[in-house]
PDB file of N, CA and C in Angstrom:
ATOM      1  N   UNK A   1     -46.412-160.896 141.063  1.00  0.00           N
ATOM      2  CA  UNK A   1     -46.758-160.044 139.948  1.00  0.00           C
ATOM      3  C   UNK A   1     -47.793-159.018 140.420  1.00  0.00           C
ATOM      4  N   UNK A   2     -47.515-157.888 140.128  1.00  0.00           N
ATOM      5  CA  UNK A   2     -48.796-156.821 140.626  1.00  0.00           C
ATOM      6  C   UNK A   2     -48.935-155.711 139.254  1.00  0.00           C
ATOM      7  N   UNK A   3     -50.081-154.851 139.580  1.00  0.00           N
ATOM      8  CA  UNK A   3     -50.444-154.317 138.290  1.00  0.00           C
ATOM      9  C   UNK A   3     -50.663-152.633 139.253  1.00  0.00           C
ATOM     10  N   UNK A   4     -49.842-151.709 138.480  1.00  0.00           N
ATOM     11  CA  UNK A   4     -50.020-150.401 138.921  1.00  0.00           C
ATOM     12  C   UNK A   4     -51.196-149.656 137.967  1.00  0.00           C
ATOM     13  N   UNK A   5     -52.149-149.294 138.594  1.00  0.00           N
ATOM     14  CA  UNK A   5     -53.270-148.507 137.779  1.00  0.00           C
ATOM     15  C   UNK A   5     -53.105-146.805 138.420  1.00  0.00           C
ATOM     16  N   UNK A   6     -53.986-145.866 137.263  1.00  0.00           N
ATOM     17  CA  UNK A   6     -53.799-144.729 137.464  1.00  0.00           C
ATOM     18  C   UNK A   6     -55.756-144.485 137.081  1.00  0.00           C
ATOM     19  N   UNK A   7     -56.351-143.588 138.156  1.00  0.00           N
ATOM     20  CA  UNK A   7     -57.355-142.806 137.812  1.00  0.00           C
ATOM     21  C   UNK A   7     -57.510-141.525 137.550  1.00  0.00           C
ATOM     22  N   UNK A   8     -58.543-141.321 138.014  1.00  0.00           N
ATOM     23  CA  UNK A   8     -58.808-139.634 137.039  1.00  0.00           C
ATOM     24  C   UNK A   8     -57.385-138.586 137.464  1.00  0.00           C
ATOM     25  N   UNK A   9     -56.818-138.573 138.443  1.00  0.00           N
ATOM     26  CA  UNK A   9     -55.279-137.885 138.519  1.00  0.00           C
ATOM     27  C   UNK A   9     -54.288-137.707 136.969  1.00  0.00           C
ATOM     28  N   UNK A  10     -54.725-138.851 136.532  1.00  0.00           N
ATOM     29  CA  UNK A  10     -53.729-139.110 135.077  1.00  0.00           C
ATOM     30  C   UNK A  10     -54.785-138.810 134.151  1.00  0.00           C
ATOM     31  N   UNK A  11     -56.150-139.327 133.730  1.00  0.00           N
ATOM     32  CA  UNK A  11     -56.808-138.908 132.991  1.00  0.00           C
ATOM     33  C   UNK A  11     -57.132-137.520 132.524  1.00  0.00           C
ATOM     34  N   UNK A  12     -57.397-136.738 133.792  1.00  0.00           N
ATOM     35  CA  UNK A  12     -57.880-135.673 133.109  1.00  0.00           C
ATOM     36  C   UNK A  12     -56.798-134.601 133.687  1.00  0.00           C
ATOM     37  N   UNK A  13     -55.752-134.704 133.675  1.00  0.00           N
ATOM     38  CA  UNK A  13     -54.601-133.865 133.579  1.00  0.00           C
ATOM     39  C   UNK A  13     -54.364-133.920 132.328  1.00  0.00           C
ATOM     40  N   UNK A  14     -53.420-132.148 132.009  1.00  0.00           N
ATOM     41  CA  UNK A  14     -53.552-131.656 130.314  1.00  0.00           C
ATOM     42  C   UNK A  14     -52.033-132.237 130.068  1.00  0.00           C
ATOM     43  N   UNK A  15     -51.146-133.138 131.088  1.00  0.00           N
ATOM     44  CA  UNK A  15     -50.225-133.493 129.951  1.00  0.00           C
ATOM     45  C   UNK A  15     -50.396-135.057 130.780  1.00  0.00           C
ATOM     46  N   UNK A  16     -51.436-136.096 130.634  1.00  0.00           N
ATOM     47  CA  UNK A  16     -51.561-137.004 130.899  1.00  0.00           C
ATOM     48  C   UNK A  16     -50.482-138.063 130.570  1.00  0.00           C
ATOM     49  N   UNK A  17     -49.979-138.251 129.329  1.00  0.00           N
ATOM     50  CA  UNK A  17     -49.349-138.823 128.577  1.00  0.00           C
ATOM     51  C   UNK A  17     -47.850-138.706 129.282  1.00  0.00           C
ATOM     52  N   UNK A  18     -47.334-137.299 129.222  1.00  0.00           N
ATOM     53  CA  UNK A  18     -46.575-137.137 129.490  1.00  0.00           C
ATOM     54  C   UNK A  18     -46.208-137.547 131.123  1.00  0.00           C
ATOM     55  N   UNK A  19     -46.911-137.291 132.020  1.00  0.00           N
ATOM     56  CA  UNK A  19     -46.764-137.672 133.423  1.00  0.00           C
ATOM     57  C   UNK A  19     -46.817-139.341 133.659  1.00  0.00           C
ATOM     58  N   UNK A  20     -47.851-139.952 132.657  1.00  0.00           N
ATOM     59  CA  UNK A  20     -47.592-141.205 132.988  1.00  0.00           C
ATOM     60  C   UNK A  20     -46.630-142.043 132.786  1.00  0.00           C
ATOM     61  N   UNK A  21     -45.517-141.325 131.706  1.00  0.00           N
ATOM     62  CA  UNK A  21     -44.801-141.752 130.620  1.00  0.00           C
ATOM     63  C   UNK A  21     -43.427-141.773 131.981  1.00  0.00           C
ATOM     64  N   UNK A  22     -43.193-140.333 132.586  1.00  0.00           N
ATOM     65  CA  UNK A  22     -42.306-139.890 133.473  1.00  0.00           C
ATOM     66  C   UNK A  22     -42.375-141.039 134.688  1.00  0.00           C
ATOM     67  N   UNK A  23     -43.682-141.132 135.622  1.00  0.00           N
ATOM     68  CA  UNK A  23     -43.410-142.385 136.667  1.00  0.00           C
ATOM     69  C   UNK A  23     -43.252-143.274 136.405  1.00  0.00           C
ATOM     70  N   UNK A  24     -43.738-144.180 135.019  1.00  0.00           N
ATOM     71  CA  UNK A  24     -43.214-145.546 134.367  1.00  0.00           C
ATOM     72  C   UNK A  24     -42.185-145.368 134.493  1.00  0.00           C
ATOM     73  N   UNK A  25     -40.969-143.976 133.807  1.00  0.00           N
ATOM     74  CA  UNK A  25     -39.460-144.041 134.066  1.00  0.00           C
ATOM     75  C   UNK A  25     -39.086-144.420 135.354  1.00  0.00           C
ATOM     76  N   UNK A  26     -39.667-143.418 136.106  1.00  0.00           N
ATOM     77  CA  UNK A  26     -39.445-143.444 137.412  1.00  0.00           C
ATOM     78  C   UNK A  26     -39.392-144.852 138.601  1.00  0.00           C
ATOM     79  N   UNK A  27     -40.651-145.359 138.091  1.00  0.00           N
ATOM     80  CA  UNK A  27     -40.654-146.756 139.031  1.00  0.00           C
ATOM     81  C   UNK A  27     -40.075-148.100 138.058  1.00  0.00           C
ATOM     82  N   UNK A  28     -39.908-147.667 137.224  1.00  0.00           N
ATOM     83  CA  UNK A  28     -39.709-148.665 135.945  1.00  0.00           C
ATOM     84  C   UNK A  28     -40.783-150.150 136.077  1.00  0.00           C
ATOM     85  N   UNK A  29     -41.804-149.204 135.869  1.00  0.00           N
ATOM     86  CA  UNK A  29     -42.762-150.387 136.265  1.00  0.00           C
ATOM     87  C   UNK A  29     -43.918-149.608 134.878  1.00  0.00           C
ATOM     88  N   UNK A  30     -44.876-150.480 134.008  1.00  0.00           N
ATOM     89  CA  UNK A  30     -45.800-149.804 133.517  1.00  0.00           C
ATOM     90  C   UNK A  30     -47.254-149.404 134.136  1.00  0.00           C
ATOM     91  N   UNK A  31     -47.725-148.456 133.787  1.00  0.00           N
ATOM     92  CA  UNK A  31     -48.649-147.925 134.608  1.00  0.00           C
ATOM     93  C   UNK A  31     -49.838-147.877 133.422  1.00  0.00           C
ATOM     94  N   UNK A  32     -51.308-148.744 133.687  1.00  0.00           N
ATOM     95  CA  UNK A  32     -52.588-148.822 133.163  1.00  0.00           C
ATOM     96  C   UNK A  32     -53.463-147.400 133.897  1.00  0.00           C
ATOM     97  N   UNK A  33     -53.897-147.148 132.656  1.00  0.00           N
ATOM     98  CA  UNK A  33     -54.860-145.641 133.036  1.00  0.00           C
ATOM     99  C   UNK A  33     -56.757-146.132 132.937  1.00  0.00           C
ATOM    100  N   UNK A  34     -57.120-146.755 134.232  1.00  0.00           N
ATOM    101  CA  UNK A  34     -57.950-146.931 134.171  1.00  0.00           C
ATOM    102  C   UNK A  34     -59.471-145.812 133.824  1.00  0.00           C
ATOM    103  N   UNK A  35     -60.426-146.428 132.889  1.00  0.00           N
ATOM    104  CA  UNK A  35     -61.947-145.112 133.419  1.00  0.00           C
ATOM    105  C   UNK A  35     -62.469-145.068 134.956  1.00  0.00           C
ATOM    106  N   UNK A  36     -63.293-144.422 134.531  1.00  0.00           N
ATOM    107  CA  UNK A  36     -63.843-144.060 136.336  1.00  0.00           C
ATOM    108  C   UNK A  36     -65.097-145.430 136.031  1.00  0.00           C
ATOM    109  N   UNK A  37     -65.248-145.960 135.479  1.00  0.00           N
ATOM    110  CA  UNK A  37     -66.174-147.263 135.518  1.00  0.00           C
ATOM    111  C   UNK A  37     -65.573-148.183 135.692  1.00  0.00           C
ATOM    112  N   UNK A  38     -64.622-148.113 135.235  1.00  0.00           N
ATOM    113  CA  UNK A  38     -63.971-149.505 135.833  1.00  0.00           C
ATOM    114  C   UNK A  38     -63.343-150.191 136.937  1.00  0.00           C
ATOM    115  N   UNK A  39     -62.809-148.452 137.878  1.00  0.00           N
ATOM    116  CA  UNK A  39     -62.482-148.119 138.454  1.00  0.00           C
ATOM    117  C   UNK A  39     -63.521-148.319 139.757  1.00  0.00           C
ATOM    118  N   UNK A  40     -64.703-148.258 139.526  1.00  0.00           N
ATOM    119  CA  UNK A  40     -66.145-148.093 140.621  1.00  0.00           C
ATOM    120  C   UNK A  40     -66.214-149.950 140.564  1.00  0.00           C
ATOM    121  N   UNK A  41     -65.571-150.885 139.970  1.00  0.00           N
ATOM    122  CA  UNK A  41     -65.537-151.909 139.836  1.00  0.00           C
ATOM    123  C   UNK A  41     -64.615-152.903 140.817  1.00  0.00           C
ATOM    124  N   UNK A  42     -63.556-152.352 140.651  1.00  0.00           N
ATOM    125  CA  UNK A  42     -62.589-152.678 141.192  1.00  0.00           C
ATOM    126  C   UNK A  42     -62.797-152.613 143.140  1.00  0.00           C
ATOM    127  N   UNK A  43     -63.592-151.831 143.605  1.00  0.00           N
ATOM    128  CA  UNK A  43     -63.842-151.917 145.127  1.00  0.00           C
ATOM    129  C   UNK A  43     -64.830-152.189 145.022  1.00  0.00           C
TER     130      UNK A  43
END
């Protein structure tokens, strides 16, 4: 089981929604849009 995350690339792009929506199609996998704090966590 693995977990695909997305940072500020997806966040602060103006069609966020939309791009994340497109590689979920794409990999058919769901994709979590992490903050940048949580993110400074994770390493």
């Amino acid at each position: 089981m693995y977990e695909i995350v997305a940072t500020s690339a997806f966040r602060e792009t103006q069609n966020s929604e939309e791009a994340r929506r497109y590689v979920e199609n794409e990999i058919e996998h769901p994709i979590r849009i992490i903050s940048g704090l949580r993110r400074s966590k994770i390493n």
